[in-house]
PDB file of N, CA and C in Angstrom:
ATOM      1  N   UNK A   1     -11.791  28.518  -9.297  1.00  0.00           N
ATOM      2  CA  UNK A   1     -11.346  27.147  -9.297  1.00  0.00           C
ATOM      3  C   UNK A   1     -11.532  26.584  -7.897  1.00  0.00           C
ATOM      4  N   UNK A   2     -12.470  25.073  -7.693  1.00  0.00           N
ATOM      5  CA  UNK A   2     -12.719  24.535  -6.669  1.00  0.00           C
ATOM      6  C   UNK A   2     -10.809  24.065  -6.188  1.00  0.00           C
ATOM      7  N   UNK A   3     -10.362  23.810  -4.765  1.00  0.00           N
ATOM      8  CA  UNK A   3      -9.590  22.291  -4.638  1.00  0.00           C
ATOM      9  C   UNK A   3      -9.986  22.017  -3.466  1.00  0.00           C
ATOM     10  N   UNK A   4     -10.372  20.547  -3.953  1.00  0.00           N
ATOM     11  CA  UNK A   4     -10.651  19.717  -2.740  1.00  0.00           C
ATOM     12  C   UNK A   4      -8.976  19.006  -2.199  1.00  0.00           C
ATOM     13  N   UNK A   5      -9.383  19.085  -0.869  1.00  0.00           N
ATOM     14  CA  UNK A   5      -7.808  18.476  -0.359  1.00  0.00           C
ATOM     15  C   UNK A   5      -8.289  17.493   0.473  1.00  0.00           C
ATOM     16  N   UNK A   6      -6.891  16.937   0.711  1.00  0.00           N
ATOM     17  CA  UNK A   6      -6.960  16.052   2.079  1.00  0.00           C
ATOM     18  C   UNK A   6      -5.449  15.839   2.499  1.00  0.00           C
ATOM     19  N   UNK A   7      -5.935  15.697   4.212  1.00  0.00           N
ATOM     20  CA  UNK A   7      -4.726  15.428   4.422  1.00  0.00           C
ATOM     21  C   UNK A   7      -4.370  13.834   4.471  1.00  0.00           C
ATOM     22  N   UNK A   8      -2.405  14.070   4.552  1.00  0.00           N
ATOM     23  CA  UNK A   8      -2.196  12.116   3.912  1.00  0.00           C
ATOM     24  C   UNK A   8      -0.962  11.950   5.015  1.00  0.00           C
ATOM     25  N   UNK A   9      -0.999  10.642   5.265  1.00  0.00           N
ATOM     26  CA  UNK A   9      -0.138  10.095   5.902  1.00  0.00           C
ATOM     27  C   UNK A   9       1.290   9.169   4.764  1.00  0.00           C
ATOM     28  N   UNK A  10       2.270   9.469   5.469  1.00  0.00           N
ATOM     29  CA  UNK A  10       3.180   8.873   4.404  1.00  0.00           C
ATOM     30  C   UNK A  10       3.672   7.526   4.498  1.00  0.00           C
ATOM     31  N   UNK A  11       3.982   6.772   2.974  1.00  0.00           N
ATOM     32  CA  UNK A  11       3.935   5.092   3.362  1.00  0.00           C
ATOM     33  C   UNK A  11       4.928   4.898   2.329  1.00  0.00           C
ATOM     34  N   UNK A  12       6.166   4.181   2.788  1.00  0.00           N
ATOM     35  CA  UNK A  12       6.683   3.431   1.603  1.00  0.00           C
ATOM     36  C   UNK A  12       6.669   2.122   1.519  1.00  0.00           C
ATOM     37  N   UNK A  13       6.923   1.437   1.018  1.00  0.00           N
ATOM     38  CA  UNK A  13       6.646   0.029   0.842  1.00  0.00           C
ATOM     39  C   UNK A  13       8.557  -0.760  -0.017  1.00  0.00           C
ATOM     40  N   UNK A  14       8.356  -1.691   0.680  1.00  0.00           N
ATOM     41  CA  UNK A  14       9.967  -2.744  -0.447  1.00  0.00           C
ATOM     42  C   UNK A  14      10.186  -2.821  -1.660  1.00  0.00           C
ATOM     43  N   UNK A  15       8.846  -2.551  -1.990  1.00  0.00           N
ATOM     44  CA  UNK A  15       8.543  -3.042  -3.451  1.00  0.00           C
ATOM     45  C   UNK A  15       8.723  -2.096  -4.328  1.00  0.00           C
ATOM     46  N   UNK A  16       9.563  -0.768  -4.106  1.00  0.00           N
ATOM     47  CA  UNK A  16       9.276   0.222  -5.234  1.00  0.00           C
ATOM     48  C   UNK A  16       7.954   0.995  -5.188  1.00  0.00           C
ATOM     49  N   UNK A  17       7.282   1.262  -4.358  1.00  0.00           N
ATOM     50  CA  UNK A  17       5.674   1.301  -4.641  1.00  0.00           C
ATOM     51  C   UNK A  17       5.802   2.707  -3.490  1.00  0.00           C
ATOM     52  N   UNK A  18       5.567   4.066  -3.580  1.00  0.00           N
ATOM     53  CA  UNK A  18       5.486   5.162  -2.746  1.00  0.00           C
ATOM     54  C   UNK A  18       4.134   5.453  -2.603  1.00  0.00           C
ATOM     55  N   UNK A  19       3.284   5.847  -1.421  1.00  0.00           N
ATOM     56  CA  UNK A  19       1.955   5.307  -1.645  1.00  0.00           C
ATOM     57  C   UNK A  19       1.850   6.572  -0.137  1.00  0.00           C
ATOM     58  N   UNK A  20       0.893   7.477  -0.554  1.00  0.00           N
ATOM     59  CA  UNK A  20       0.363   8.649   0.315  1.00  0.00           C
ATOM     60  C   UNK A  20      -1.048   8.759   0.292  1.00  0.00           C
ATOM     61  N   UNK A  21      -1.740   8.173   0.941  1.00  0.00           N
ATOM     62  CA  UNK A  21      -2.742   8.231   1.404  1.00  0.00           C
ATOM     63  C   UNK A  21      -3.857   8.246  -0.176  1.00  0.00           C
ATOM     64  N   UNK A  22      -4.010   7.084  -0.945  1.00  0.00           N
ATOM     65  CA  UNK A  22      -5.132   7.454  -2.053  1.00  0.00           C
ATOM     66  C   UNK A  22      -3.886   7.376  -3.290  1.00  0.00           C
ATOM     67  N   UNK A  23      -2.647   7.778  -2.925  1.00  0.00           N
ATOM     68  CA  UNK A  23      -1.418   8.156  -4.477  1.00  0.00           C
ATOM     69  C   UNK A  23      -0.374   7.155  -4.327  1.00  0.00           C
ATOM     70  N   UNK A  24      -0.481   6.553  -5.553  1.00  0.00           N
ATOM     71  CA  UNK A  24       0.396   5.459  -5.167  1.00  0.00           C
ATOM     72  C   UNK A  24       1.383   5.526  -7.004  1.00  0.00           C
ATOM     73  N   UNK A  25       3.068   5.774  -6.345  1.00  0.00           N
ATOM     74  CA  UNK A  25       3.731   6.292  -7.591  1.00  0.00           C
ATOM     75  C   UNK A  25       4.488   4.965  -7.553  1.00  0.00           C
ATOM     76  N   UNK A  26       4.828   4.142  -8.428  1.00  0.00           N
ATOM     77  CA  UNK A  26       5.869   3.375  -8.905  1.00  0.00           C
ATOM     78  C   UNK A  26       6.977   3.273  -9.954  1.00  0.00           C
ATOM     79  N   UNK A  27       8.238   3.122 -10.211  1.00  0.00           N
ATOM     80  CA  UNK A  27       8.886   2.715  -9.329  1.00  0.00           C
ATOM     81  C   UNK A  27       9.167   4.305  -8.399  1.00  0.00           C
ATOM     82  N   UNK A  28       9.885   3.656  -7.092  1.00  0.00           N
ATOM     83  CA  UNK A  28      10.659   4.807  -6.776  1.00  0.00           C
ATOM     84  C   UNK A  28      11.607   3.916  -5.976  1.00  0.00           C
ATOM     85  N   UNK A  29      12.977   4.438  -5.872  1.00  0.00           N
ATOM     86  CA  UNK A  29      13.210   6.069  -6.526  1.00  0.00           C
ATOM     87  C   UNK A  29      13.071   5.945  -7.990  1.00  0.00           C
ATOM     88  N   UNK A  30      12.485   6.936  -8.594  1.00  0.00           N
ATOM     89  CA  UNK A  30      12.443   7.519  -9.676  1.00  0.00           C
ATOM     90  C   UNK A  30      13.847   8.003 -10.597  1.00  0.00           C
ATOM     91  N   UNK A  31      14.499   7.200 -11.738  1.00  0.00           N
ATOM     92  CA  UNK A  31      15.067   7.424 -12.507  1.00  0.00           C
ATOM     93  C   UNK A  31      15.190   7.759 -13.333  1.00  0.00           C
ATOM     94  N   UNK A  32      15.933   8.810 -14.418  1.00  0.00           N
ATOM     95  CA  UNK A  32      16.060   9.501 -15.588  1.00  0.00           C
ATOM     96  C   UNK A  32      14.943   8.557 -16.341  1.00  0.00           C
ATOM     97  N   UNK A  33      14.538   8.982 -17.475  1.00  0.00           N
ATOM     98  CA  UNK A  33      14.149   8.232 -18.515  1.00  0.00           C
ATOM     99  C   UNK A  33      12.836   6.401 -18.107  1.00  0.00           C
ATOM    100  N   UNK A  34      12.923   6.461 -17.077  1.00  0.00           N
ATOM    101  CA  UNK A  34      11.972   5.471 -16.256  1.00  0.00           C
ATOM    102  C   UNK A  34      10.490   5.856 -16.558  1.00  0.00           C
ATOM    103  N   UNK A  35       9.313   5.145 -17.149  1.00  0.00           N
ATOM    104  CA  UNK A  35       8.358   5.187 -17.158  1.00  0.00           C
ATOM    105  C   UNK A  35       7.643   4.560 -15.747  1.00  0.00           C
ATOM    106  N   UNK A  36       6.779   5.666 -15.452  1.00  0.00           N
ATOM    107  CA  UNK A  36       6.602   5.784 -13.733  1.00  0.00           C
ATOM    108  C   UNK A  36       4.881   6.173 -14.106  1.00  0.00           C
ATOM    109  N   UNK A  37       4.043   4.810 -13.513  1.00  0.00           N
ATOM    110  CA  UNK A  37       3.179   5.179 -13.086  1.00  0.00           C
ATOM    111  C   UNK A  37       2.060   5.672 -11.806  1.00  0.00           C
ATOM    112  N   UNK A  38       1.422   6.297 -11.936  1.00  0.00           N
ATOM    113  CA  UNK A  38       0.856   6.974 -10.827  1.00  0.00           C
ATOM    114  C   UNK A  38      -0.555   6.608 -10.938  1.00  0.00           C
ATOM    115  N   UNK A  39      -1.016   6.187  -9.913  1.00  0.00           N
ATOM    116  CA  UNK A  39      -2.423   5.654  -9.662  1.00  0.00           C
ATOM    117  C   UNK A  39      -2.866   6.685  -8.218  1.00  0.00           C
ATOM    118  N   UNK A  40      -4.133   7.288  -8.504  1.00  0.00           N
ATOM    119  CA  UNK A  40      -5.117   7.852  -7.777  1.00  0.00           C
ATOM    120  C   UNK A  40      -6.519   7.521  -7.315  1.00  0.00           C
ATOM    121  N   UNK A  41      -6.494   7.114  -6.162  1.00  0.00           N
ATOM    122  CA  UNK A  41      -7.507   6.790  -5.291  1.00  0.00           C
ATOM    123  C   UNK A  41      -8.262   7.742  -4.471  1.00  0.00           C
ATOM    124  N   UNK A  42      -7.885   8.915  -4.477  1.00  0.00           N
ATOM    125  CA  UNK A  42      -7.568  10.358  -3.472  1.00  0.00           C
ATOM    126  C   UNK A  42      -9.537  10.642  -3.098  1.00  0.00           C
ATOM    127  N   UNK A  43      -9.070  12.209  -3.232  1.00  0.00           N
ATOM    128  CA  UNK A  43     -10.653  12.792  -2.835  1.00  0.00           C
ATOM    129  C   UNK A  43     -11.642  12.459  -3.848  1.00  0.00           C
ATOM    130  N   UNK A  44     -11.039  12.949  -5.075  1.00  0.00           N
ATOM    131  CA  UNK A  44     -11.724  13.277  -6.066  1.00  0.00           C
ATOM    132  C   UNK A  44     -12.549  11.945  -6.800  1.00  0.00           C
ATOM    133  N   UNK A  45     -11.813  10.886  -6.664  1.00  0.00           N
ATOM    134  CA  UNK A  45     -12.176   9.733  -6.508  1.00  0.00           C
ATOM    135  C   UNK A  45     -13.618   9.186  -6.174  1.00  0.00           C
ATOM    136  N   UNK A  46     -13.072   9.703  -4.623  1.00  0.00           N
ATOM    137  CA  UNK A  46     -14.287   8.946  -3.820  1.00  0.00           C
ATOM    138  C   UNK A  46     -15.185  10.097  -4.065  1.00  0.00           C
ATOM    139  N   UNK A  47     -15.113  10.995  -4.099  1.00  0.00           N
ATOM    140  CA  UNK A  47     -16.758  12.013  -4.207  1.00  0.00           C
ATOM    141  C   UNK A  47     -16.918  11.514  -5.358  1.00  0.00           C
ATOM    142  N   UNK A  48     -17.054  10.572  -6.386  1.00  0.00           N
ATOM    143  CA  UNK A  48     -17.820  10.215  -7.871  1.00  0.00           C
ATOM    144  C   UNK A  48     -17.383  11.076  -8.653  1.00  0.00           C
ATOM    145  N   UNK A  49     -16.045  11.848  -9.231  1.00  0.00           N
ATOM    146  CA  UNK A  49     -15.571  11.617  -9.999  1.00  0.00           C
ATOM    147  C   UNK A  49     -15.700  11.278 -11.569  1.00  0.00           C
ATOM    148  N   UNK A  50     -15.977  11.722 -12.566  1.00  0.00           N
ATOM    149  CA  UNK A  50     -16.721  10.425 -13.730  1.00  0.00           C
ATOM    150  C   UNK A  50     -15.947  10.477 -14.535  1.00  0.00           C
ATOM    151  N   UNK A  51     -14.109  11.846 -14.408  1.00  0.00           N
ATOM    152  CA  UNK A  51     -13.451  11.998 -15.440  1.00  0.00           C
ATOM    153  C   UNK A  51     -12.425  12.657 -14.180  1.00  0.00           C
ATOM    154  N   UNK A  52     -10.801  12.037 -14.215  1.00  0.00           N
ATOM    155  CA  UNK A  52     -10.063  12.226 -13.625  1.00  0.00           C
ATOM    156  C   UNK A  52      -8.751  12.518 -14.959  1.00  0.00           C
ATOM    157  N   UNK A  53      -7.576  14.052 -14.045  1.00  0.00           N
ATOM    158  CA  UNK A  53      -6.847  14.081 -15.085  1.00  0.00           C
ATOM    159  C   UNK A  53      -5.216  14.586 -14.146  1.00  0.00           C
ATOM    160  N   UNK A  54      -4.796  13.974 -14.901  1.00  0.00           N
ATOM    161  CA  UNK A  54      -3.150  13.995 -13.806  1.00  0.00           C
ATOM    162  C   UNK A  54      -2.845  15.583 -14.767  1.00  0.00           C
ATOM    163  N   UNK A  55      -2.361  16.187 -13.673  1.00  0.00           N
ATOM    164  CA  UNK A  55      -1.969  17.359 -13.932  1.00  0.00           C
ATOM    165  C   UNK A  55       0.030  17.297 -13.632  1.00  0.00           C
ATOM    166  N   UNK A  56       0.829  17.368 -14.268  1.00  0.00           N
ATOM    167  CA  UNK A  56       2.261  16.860 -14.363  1.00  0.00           C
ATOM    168  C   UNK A  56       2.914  17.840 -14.893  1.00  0.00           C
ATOM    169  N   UNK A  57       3.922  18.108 -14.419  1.00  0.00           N
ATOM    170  CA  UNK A  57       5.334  18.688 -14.779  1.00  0.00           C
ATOM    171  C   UNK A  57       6.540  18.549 -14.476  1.00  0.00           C
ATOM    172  N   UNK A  58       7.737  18.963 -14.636  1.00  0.00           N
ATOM    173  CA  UNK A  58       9.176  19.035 -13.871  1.00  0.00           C
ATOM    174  C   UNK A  58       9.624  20.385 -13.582  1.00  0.00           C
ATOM    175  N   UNK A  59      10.949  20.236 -12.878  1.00  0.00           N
ATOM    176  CA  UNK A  59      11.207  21.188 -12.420  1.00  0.00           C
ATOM    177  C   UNK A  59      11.369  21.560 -10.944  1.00  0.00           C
ATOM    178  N   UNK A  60      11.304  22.544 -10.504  1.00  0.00           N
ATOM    179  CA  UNK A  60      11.052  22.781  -8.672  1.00  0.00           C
ATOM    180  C   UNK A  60       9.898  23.650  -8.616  1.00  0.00           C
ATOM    181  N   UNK A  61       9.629  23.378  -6.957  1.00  0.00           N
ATOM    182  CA  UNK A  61       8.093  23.553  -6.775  1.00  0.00           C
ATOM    183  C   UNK A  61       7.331  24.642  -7.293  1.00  0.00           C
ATOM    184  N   UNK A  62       7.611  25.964  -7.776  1.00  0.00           N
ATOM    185  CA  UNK A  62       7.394  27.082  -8.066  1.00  0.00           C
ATOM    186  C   UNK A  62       8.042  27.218  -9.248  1.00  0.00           C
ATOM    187  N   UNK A  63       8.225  26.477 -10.492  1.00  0.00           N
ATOM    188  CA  UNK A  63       8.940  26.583 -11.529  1.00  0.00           C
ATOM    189  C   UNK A  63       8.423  25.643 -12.390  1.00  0.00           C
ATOM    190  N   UNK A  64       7.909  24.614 -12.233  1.00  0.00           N
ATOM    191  CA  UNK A  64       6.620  24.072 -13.236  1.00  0.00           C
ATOM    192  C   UNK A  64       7.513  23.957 -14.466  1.00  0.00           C
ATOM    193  N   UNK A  65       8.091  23.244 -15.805  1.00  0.00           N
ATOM    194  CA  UNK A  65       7.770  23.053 -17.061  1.00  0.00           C
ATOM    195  C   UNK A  65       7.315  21.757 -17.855  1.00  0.00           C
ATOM    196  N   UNK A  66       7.043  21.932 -18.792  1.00  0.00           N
ATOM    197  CA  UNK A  66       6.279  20.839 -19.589  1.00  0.00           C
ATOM    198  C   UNK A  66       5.498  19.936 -18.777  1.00  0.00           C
ATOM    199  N   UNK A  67       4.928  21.400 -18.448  1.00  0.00           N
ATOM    200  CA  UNK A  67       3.467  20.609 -18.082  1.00  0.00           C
ATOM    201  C   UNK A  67       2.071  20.071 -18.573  1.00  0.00           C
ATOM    202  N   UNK A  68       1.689  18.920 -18.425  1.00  0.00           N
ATOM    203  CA  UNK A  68       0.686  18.163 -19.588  1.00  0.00           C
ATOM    204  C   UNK A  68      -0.556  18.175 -18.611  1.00  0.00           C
ATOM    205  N   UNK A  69      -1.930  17.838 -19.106  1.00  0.00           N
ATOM    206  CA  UNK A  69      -2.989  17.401 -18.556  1.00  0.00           C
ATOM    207  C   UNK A  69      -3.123  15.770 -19.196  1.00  0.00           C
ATOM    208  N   UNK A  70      -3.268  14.770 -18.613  1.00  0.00           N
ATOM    209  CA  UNK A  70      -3.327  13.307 -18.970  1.00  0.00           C
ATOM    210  C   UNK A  70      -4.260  13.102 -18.236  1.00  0.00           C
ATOM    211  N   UNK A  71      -5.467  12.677 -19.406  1.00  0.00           N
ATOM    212  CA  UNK A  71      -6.520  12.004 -18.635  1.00  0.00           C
ATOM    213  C   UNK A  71      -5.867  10.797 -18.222  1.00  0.00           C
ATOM    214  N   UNK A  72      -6.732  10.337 -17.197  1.00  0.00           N
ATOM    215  CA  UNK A  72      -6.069   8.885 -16.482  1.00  0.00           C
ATOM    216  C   UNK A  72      -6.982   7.850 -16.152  1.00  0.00           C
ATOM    217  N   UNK A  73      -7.102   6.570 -16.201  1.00  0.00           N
ATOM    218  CA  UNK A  73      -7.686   5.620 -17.072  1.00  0.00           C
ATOM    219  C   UNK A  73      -8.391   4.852 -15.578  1.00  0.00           C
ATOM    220  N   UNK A  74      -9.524   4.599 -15.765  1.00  0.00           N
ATOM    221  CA  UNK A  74     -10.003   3.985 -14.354  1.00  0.00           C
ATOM    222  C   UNK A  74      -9.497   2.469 -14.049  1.00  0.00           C
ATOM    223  N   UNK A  75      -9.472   2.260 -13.252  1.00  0.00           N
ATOM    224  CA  UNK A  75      -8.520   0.497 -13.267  1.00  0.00           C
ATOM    225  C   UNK A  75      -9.691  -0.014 -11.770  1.00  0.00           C
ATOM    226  N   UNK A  76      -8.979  -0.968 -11.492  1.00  0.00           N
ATOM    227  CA  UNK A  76      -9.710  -1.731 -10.201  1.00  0.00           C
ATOM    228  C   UNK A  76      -8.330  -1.114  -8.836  1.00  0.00           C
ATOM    229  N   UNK A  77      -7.826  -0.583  -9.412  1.00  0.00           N
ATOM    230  CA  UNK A  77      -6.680   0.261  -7.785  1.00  0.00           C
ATOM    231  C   UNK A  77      -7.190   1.596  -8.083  1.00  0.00           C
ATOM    232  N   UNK A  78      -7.841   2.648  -9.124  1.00  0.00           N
ATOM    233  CA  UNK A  78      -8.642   3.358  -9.195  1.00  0.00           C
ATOM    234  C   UNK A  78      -8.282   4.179 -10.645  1.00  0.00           C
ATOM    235  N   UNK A  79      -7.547   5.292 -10.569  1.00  0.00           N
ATOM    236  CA  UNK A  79      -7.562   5.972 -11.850  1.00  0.00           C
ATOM    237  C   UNK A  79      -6.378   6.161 -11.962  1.00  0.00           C
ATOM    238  N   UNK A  80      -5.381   5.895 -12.886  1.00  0.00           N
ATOM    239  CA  UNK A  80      -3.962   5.569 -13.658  1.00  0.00           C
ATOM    240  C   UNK A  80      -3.132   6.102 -14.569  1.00  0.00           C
ATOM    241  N   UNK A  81      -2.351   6.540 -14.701  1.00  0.00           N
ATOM    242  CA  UNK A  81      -1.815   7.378 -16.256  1.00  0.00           C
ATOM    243  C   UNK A  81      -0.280   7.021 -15.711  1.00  0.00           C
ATOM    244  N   UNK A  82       0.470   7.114 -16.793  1.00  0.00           N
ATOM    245  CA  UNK A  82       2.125   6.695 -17.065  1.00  0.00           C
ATOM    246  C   UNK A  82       2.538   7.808 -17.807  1.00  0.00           C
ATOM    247  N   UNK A  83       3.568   7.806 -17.335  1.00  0.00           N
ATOM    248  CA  UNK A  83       4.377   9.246 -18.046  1.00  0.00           C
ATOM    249  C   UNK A  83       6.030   9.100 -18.160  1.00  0.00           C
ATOM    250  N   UNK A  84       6.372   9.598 -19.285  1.00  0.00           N
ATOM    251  CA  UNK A  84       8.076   9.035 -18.803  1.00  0.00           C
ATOM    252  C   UNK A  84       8.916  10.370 -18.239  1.00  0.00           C
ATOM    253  N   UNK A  85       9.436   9.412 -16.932  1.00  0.00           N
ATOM    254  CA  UNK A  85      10.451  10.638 -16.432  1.00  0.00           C
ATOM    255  C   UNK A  85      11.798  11.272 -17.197  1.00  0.00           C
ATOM    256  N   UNK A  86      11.378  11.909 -18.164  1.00  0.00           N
ATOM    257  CA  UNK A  86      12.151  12.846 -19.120  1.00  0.00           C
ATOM    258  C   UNK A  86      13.215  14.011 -18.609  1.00  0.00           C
ATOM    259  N   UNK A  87      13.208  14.447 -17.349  1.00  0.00           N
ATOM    260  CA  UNK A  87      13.693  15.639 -16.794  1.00  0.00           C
ATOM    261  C   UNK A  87      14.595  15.324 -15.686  1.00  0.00           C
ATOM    262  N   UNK A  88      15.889  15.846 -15.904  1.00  0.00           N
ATOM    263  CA  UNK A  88      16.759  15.300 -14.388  1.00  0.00           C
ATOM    264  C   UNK A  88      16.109  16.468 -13.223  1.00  0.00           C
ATOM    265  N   UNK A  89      15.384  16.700 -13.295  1.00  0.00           N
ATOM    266  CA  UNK A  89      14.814  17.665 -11.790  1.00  0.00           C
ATOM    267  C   UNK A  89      13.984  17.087 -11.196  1.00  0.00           C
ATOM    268  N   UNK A  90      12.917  16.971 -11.101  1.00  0.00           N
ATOM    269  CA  UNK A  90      11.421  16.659 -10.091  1.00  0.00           C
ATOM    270  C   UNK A  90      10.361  16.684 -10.576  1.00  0.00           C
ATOM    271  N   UNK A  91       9.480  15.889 -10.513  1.00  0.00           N
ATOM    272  CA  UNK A  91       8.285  15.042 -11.462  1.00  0.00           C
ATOM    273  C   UNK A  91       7.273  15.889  -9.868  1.00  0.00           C
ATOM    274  N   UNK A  92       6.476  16.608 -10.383  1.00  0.00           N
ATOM    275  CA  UNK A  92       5.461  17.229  -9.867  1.00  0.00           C
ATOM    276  C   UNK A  92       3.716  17.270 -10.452  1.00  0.00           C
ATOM    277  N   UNK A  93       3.278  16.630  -9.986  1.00  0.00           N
ATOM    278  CA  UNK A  93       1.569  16.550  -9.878  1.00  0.00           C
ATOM    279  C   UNK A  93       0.340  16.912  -9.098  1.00  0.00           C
ATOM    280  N   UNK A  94      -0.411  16.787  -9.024  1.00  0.00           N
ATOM    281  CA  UNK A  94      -2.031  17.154  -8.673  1.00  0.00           C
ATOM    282  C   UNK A  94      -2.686  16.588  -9.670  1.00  0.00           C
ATOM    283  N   UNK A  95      -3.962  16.749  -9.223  1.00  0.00           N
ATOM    284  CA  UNK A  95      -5.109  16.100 -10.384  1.00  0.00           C
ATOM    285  C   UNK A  95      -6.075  16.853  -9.981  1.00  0.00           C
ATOM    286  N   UNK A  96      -7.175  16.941 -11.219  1.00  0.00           N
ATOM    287  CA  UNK A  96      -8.315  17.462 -11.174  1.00  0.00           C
ATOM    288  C   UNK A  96      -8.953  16.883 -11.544  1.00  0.00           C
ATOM    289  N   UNK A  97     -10.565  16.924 -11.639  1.00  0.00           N
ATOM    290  CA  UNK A  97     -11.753  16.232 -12.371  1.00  0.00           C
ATOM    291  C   UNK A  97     -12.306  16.918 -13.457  1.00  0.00           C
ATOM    292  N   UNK A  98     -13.140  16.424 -14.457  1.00  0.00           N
ATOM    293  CA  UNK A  98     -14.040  17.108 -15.585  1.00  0.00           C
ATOM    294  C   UNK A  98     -14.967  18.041 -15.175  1.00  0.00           C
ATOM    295  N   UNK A  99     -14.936  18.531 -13.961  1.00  0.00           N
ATOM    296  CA  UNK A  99     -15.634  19.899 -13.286  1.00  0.00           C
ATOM    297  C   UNK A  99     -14.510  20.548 -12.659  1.00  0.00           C
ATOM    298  N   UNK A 100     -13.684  20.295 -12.866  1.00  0.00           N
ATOM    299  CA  UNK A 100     -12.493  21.522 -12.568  1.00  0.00           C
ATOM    300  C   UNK A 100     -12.155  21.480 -10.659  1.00  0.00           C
ATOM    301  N   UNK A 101     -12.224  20.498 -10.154  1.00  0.00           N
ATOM    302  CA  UNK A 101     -12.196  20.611  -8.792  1.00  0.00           C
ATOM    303  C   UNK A 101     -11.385  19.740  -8.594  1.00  0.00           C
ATOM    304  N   UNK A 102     -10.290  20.154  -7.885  1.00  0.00           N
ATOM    305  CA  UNK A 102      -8.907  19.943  -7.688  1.00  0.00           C
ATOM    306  C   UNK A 102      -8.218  19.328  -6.280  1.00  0.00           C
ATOM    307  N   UNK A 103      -7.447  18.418  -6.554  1.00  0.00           N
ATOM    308  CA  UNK A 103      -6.440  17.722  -5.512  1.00  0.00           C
ATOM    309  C   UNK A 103      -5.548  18.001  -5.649  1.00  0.00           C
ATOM    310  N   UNK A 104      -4.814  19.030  -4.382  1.00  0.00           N
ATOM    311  CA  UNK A 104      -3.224  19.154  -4.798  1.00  0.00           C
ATOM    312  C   UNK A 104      -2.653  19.293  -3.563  1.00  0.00           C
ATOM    313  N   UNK A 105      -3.107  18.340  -2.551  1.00  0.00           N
ATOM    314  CA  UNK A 105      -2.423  17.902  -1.146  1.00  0.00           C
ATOM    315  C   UNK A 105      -2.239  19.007  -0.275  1.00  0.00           C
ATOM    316  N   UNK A 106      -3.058  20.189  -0.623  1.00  0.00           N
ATOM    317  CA  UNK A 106      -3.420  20.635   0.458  1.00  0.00           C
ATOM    318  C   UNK A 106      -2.216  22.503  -0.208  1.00  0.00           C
ATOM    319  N   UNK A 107      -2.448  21.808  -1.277  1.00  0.00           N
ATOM    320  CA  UNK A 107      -1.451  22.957  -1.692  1.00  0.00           C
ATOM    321  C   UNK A 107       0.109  23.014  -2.314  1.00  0.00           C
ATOM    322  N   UNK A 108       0.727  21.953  -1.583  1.00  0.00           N
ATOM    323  CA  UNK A 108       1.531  21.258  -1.951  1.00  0.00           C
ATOM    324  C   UNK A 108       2.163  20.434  -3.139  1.00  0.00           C
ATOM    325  N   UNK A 109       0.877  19.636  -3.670  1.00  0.00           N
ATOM    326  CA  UNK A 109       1.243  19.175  -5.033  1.00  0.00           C
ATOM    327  C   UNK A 109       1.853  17.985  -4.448  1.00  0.00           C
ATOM    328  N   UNK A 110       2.358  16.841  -5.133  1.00  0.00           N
ATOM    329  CA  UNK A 110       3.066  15.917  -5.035  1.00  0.00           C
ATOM    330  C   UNK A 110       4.483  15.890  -5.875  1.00  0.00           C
ATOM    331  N   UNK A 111       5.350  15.519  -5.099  1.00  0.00           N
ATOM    332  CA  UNK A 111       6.543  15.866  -5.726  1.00  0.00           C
ATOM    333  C   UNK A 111       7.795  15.089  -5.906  1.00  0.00           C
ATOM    334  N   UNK A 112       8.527  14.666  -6.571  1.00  0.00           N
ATOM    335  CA  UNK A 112       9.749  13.257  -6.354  1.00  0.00           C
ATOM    336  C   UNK A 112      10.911  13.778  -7.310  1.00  0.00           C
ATOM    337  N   UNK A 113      11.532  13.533  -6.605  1.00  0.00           N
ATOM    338  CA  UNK A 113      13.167  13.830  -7.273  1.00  0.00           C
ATOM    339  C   UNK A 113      13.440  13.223  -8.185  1.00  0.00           C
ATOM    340  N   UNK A 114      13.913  12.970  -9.095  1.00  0.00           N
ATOM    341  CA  UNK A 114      14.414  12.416 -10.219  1.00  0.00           C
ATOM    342  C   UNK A 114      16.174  12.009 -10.428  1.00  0.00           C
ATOM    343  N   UNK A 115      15.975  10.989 -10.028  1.00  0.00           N
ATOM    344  CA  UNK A 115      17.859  10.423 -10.151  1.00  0.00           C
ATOM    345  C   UNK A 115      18.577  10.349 -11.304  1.00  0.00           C
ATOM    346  N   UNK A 116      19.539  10.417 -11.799  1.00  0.00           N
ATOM    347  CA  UNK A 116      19.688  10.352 -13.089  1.00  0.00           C
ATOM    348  C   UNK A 116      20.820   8.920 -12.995  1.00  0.00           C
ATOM    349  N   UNK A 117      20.367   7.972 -12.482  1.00  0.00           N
ATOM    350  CA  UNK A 117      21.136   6.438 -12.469  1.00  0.00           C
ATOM    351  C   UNK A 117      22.356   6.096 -12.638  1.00  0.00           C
ATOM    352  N   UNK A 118      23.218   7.124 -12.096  1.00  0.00           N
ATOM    353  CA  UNK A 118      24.827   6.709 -11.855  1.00  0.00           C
ATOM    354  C   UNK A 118      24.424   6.198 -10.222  1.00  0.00           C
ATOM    355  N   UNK A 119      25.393   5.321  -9.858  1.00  0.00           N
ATOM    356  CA  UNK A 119      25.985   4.783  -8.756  1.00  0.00           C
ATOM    357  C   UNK A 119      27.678   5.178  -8.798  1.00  0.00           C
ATOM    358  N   UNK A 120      27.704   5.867  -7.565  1.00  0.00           N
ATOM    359  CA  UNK A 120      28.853   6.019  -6.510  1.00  0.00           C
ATOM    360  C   UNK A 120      29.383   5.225  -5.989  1.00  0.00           C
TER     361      UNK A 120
END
């Protein structure tokens, strides 16, 4: 198995919009049951790309479940898929392409906590 990486600088924005260099997750913070999409601009992208697929699960970093492959849909901000945050743990991703060559931040994966929407 190829992975292509890169390294990313980190960005949040007012708007709900978490955005790492090419990955841009909305909303965040991320709430129970919240449909949260993720748009990819990354490596895999720019090397031409012709089939991109969000690789997703919950859980903690080394514990992975219900994990799906979702192809993800090309747009004009780049390639897209929605998923609903189902799991009170941590929404974890990478992506790969239709040749099996992989983005996963260098090893890392991308990763976000999951709130479950009480206020204190």
């Amino acid at each position: 198995m190829d992975h292509l990486d890169y390294d990313h600088v980190s960005h949040s924005s007012p708007d709900g919009m978490h955005d790492v260099s090419g990955v841009n997750v909305y909303p965040t913070p991320i709430t129970l049951g919240e449909h949260v999409n993720i748009i990819y601009d990354g490596l895999l992208s720019r090397s031409g790309a012709q089939d991109v697929y969000l690789h997703a699960g919950f859980g903690f970093h080394d514990q992975w479940h219900g994990i799906k492959d979702l192809k993800m849909f090309r747009t004009g901000r780049g390639w897209e898929q929605t998923l609903q945050a189902d799991d009170a743990t941590r929404l974890n991703f990478c992506f790969k392409d239709g040749a099996d060559h992989w983005d996963n931040n260098w090893g890392h994966n991308w990763s976000f906590e999951i709130h479950d929407g009480k206020q204190y």
